[in-house]
Protein backbone atom coordinates (compact mmCIF):
# COMPACT_ATOMS: atom_id res chain seq x y z
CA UNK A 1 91.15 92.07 126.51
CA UNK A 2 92.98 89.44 124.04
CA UNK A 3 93.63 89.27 120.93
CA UNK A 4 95.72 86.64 118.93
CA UNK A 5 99.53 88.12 118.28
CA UNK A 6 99.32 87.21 114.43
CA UNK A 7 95.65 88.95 114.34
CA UNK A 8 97.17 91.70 115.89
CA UNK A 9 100.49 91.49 113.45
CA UNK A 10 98.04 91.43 110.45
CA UNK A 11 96.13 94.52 111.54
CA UNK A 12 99.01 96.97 112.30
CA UNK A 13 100.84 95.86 109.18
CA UNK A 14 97.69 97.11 107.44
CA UNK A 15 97.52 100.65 109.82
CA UNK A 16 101.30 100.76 108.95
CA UNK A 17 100.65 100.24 104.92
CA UNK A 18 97.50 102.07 104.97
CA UNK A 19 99.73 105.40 106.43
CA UNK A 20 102.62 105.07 104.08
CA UNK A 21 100.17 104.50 101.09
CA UNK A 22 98.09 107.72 101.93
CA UNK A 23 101.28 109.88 102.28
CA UNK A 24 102.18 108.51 98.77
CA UNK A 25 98.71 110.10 97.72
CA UNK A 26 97.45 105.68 96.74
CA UNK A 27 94.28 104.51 97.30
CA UNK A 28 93.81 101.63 99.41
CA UNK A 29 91.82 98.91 99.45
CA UNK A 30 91.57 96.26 101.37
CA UNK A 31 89.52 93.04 99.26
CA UNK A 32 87.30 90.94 101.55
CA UNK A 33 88.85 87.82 100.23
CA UNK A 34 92.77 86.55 100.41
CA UNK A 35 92.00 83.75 97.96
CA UNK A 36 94.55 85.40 95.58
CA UNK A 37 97.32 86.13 98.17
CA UNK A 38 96.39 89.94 97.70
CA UNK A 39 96.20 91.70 101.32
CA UNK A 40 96.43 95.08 99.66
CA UNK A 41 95.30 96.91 96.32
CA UNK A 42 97.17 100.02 95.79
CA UNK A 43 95.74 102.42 92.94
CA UNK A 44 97.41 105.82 91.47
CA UNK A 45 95.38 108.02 90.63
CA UNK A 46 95.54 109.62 86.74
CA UNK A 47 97.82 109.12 84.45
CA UNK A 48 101.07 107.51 85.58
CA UNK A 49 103.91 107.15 83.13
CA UNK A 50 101.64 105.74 79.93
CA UNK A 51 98.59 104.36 82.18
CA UNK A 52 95.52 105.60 83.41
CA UNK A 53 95.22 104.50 86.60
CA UNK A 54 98.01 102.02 87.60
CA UNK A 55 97.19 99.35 90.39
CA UNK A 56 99.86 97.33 92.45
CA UNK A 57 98.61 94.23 94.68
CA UNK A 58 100.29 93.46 98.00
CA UNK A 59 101.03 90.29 100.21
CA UNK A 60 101.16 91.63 103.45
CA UNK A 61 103.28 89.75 106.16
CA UNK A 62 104.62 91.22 109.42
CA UNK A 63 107.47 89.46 111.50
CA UNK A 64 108.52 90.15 115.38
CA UNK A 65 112.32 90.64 115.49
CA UNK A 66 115.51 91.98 117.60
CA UNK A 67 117.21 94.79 115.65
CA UNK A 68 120.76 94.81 114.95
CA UNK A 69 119.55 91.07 113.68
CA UNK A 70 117.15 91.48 110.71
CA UNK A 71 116.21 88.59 109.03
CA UNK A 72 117.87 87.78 105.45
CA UNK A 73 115.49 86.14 104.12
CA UNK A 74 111.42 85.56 104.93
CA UNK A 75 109.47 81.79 104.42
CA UNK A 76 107.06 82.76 102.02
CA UNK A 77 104.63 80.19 102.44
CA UNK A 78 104.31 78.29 98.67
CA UNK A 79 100.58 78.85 98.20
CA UNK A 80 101.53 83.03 98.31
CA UNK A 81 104.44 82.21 96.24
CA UNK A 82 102.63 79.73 93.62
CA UNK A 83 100.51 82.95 93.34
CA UNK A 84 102.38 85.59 92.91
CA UNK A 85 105.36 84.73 90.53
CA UNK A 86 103.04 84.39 87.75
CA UNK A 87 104.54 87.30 85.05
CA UNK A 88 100.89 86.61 83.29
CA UNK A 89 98.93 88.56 85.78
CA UNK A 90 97.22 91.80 85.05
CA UNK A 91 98.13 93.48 88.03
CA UNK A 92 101.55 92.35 89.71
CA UNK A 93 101.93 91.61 93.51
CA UNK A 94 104.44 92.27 95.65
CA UNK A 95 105.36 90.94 98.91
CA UNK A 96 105.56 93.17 102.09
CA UNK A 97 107.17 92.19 104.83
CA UNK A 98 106.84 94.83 107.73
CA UNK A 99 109.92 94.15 111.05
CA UNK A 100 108.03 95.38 114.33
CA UNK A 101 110.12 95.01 117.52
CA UNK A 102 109.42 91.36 119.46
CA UNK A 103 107.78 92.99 122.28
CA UNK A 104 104.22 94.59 121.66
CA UNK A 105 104.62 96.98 124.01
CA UNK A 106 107.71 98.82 121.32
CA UNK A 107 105.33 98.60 118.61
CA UNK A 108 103.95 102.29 118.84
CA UNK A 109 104.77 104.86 120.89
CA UNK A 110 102.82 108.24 121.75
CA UNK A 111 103.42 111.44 123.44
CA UNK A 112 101.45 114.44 123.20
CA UNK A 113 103.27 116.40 120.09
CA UNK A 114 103.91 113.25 118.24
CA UNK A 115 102.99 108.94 117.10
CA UNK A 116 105.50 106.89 116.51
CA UNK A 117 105.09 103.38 115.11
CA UNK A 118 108.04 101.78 115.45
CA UNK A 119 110.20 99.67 112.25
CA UNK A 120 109.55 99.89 109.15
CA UNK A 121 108.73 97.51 105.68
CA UNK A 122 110.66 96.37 103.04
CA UNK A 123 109.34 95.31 99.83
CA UNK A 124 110.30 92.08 97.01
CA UNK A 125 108.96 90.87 94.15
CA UNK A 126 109.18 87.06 93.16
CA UNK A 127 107.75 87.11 89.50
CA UNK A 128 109.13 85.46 87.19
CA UNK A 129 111.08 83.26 89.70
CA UNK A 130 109.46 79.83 87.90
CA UNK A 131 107.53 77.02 89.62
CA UNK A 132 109.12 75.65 92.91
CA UNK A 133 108.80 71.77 94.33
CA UNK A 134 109.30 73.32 97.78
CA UNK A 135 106.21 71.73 99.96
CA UNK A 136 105.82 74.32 102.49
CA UNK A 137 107.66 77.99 102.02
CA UNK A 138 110.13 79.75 99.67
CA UNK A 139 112.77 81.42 101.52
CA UNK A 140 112.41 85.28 100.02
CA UNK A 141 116.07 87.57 100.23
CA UNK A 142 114.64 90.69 101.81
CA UNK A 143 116.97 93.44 100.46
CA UNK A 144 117.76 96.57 103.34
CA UNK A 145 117.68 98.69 100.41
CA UNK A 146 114.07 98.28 98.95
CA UNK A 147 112.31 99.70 101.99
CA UNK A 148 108.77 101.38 101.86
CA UNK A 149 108.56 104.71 101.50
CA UNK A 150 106.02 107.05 99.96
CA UNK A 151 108.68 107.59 98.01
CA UNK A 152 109.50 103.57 96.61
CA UNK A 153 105.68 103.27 96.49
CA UNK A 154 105.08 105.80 93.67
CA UNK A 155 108.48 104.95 91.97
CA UNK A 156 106.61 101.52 91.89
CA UNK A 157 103.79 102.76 90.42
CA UNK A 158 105.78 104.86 88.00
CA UNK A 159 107.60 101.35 86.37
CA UNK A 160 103.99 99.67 86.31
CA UNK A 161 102.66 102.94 84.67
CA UNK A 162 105.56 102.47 81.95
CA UNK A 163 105.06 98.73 81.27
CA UNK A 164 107.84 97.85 83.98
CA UNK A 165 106.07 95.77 86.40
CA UNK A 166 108.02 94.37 89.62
């Protein structure tokens, strides 16, 4: 069986965000077309801070890499970025980046009491960062700190639910 590494790096990004969103109690959808540079929607459900309903879009990337030697920065390529720094969008996007080790065989791991998907996601936000003339990619700080977590998900969705988009 074969499958192309980036098909397979898009699909377990989306098991991995899929799993974190449903322990944050988010719905998650997944829209047919990436014409936007939305992967992801993420929807609360009720009323969050002073909104009914918040949503949160998501630009999914994953990246192979050694630990001890994260990357400090990800090329955002400049269509995604053209698309999502807009601060006049309804529903703001954020950009995902999930680390999985560089060998496939690291990615998951299972044993009879337990799964274990190995690395984790870390989240930014470029809007409001103003046009670029790069041709290709914006390089994106990825920050240690902002990691995904059931926990930064719905502390997300709090700040859009109070008018304090990302």
């Amino acid at each position: 069986m074969t499958m192309d590494i980036n098909a397979q790096k898009a699909e377990f990004s989306h098991a991995w965000l899929y799993a974190v969103a449903t322990a944050a109690k988010l719905r998650y959808a997944r829209p047919s077309l990436d014409d936007d540079s939305v992967d992801v929607e993420l929807t609360a459900r009720g009323l969050v801070g002073n909104m009914r309903s918040p949503k949160l879009c998501v630009q999914l990337k994953c990246t192979g890499c050694n630990r001890g030697a994260p990357p400090l920065s990800f090329p955002l390529p400049i269509k995604n970025y053209d698309d999502m720094e807009k601060t006049d969008r309804q529903i703001p996007i954020i950009l995902v980046v999930l680390e999985v080790p560089k060998s496939l065989s690291w990615w998951l791991r299972q044993k009879q009491d337990y799964l274990a998907v190995r690395r984790c996601a870390y989240w930014a936000s470029v809007r409001g960062w103003g046009a670029k003339t790069n041709a290709t990619t914006v390089s994106v700080p990825i920050d240690h700190k902002r990691q995904v977590t059931p926990a930064s998900l719905q502390a997300i969705m709090l700040a859009i639910g109070m008018g304090n988009p990302p």
